[in-house]
C-alpha atoms as a PDB file:
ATOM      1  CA  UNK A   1       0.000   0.000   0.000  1.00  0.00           C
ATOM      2  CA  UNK A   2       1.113   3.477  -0.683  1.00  0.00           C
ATOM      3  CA  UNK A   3       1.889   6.199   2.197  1.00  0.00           C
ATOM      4  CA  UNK A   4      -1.757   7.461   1.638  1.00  0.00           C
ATOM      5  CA  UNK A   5      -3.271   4.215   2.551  1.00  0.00           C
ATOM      6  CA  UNK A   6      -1.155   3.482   5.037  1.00  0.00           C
ATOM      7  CA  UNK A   7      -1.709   7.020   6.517  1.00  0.00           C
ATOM      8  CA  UNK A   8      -5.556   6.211   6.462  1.00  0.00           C
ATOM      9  CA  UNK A   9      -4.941   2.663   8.153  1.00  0.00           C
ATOM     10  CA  UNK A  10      -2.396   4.186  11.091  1.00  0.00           C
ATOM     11  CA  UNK A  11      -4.237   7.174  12.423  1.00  0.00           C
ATOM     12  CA  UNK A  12      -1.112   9.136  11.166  1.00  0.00           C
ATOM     13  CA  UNK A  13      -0.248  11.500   8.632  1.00  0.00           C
ATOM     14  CA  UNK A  14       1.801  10.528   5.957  1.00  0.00           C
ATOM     15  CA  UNK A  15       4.191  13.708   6.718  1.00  0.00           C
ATOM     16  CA  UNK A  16       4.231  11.731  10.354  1.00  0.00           C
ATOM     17  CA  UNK A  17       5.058   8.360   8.958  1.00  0.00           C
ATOM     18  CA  UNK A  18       7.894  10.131   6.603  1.00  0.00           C
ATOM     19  CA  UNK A  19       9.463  11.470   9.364  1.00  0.00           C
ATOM     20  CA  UNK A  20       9.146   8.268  11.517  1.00  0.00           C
ATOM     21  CA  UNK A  21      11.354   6.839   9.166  1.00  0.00           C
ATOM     22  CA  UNK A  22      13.653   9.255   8.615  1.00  0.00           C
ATOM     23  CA  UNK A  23      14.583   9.071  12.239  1.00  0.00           C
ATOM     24  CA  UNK A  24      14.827   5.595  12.619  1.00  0.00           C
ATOM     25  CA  UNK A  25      11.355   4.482  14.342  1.00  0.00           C
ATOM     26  CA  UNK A  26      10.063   3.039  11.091  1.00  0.00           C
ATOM     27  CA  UNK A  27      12.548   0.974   8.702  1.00  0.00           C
ATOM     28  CA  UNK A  28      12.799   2.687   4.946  1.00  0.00           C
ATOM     29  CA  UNK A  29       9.686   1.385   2.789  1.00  0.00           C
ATOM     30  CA  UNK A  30      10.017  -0.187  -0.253  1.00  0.00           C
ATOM     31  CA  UNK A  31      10.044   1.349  -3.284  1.00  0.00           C
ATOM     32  CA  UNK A  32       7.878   1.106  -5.993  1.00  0.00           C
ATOM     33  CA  UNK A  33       9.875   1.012  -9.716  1.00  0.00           C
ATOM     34  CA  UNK A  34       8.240   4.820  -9.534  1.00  0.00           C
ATOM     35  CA  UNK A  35      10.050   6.044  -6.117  1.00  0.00           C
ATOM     36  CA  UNK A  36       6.715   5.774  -4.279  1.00  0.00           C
ATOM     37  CA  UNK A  37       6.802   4.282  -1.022  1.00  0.00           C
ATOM     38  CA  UNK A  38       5.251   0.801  -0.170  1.00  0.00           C
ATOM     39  CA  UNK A  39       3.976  -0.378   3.334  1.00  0.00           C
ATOM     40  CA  UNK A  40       3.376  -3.872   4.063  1.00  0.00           C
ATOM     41  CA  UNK A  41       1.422  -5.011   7.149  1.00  0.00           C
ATOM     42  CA  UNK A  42       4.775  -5.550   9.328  1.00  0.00           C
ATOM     43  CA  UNK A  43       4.997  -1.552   8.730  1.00  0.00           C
ATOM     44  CA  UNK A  44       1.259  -0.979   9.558  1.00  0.00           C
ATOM     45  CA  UNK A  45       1.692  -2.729  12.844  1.00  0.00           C
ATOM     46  CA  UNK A  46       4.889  -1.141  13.759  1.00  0.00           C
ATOM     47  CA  UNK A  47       2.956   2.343  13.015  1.00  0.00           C
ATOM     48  CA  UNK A  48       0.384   1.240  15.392  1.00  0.00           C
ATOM     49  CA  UNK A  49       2.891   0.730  18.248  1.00  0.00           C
ATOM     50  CA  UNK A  50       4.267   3.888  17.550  1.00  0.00           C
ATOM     51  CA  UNK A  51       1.423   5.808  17.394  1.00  0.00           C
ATOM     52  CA  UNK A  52      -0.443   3.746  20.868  1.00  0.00           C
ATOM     53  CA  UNK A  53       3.226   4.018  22.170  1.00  0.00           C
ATOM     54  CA  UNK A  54       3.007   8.541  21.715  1.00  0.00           C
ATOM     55  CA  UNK A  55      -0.848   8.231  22.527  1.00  0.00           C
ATOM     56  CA  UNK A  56       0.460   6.919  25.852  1.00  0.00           C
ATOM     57  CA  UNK A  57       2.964  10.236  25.993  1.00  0.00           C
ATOM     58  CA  UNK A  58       6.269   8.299  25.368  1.00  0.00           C
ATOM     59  CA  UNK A  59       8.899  10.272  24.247  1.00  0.00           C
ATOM     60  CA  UNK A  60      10.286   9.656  21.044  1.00  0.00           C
ATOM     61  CA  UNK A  61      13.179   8.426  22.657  1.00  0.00           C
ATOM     62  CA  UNK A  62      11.358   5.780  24.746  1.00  0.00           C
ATOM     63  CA  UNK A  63       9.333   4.942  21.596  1.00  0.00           C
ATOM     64  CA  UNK A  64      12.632   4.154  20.234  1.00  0.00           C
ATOM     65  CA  UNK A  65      13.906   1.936  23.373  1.00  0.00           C
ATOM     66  CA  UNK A  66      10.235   0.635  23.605  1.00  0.00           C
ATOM     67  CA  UNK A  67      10.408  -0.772  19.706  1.00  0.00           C
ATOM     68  CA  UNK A  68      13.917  -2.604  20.618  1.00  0.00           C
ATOM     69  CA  UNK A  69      12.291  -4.089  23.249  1.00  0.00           C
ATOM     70  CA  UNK A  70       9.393  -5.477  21.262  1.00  0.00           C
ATOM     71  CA  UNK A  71      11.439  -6.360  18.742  1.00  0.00           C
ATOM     72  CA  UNK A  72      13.950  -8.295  20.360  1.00  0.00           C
ATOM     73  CA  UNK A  73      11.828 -11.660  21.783  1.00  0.00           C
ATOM     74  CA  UNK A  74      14.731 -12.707  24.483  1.00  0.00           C
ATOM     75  CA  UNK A  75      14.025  -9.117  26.161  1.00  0.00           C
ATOM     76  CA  UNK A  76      13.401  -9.126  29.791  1.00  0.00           C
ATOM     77  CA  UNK A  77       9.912  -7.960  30.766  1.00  0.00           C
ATOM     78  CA  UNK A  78      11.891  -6.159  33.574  1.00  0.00           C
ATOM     79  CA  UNK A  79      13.069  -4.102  31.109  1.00  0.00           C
ATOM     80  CA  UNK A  80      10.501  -2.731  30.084  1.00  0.00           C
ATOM     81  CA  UNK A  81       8.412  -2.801  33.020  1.00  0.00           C
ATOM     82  CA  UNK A  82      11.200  -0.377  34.454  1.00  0.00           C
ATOM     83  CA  UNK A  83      11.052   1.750  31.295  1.00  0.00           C
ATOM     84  CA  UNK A  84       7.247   2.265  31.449  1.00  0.00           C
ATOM     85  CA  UNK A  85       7.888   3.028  35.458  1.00  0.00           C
ATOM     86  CA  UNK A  86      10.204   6.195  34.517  1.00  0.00           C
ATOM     87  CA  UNK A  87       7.356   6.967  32.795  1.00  0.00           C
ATOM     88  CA  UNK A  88       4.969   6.448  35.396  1.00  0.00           C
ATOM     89  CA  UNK A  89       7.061   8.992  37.771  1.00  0.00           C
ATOM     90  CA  UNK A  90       7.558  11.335  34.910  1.00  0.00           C
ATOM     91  CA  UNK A  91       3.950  11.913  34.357  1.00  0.00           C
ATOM     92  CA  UNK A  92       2.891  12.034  37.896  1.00  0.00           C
ATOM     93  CA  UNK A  93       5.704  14.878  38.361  1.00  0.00           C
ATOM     94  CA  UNK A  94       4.040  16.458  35.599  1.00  0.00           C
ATOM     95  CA  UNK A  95       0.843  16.282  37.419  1.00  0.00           C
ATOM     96  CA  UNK A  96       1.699  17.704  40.184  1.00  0.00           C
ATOM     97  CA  UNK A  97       3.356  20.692  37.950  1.00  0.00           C
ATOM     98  CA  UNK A  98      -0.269  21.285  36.669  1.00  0.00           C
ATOM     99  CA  UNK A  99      -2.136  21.121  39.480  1.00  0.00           C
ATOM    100  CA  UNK A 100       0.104  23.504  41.074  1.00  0.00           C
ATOM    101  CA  UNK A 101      -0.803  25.284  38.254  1.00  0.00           C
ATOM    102  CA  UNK A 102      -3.739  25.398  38.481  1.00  0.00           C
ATOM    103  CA  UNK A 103      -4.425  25.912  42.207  1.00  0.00           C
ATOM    104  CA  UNK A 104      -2.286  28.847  41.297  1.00  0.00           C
ATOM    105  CA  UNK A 105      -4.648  30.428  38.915  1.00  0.00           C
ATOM    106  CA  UNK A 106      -7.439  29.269  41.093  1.00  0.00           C
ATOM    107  CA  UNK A 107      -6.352  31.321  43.861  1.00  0.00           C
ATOM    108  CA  UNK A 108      -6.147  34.289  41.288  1.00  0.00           C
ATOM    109  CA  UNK A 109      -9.718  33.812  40.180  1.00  0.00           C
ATOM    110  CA  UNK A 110     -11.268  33.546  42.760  1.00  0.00           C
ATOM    111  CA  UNK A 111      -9.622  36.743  44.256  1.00  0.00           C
ATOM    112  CA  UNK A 112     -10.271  38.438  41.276  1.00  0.00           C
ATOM    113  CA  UNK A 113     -13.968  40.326  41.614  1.00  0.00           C
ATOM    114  CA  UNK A 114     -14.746  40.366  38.289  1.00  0.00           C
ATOM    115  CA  UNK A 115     -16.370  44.109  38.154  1.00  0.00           C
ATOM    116  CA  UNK A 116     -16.076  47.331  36.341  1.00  0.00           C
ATOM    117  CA  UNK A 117     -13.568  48.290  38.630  1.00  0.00           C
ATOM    118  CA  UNK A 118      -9.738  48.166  36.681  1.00  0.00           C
ATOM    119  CA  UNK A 119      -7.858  46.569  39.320  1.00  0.00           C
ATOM    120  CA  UNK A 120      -7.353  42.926  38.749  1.00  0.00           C
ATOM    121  CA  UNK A 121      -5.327  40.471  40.455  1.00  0.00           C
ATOM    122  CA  UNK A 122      -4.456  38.037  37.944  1.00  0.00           C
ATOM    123  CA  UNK A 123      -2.991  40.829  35.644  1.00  0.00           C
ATOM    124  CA  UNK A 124      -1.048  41.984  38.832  1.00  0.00           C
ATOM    125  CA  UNK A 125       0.557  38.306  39.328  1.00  0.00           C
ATOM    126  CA  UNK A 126       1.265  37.984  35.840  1.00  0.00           C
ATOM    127  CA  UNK A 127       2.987  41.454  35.907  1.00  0.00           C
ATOM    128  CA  UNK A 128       4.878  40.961  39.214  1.00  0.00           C
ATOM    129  CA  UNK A 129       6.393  37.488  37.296  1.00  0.00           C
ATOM    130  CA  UNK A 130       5.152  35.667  40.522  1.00  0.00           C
ATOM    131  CA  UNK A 131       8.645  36.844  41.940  1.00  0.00           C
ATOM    132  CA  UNK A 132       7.723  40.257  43.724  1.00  0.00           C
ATOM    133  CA  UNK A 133       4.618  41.129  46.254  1.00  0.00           C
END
């Protein structure tokens, strides 16, 4: 199948696919006697890891580590047990980044009256750079 179709079958765009391969995630296509490129079902299911792999908020550098690990059948599940743990932590430090975030612009809101009158504190935070009372 050509990038199109295989585009259509992955959930990805073909400008993602092209670039998937051109960094090493997906191995070069075929080529048709044209120059086109040709997908076979090994490269639809590698897509599909790929793309569940980044749906799951893998970095493209874990995708990469993840796909050696699939690929290689005398891998220790350890292995990538541990590498989906790092990934765990990562996202629940993220978390807690956004919901101190959040609680920040909570605060702001809900000290904010929301009037005719031109003082604001949000605007004052955001002018202060959170550094200075």
């Amino acid at each position: 199948m050509n990038i199109g179709q295989a585009a259509r079958e992955s959930g990805l765009s073909a400008k993602m696919i092209r670039y998937y391969e051109s960094i090493g995630l997906l191995k070069p296509a075929l080529r048709s006697d044209s120059g086109y490129r040709l997908y076979q079902a090994a490269d639809l299911h590698t897509l599909g890891f790929i793309k569940r792999s980044r749906d799951l908020g893998f970095s493209l550098e874990e995708v990469a580590k993840l796909l050696t690990l699939w690929q290689d059948r005398q891998r220790a599940s350890a292995d990538v047990k541990q590498l989906a743990r790092r990934h765990i932590d990562e996202l629940d430090r993220r978390i807690g980044e956004l919901s101190n975030l959040r609680d920040t612009l909570e605060h702001l809101v809900d000290h904010c009256h929301g009037d005719d009158r031109p003082d604001c504190p949000i605007l004052q935070e955001l002018a202060s750079g959170g550094c200075c009372n």
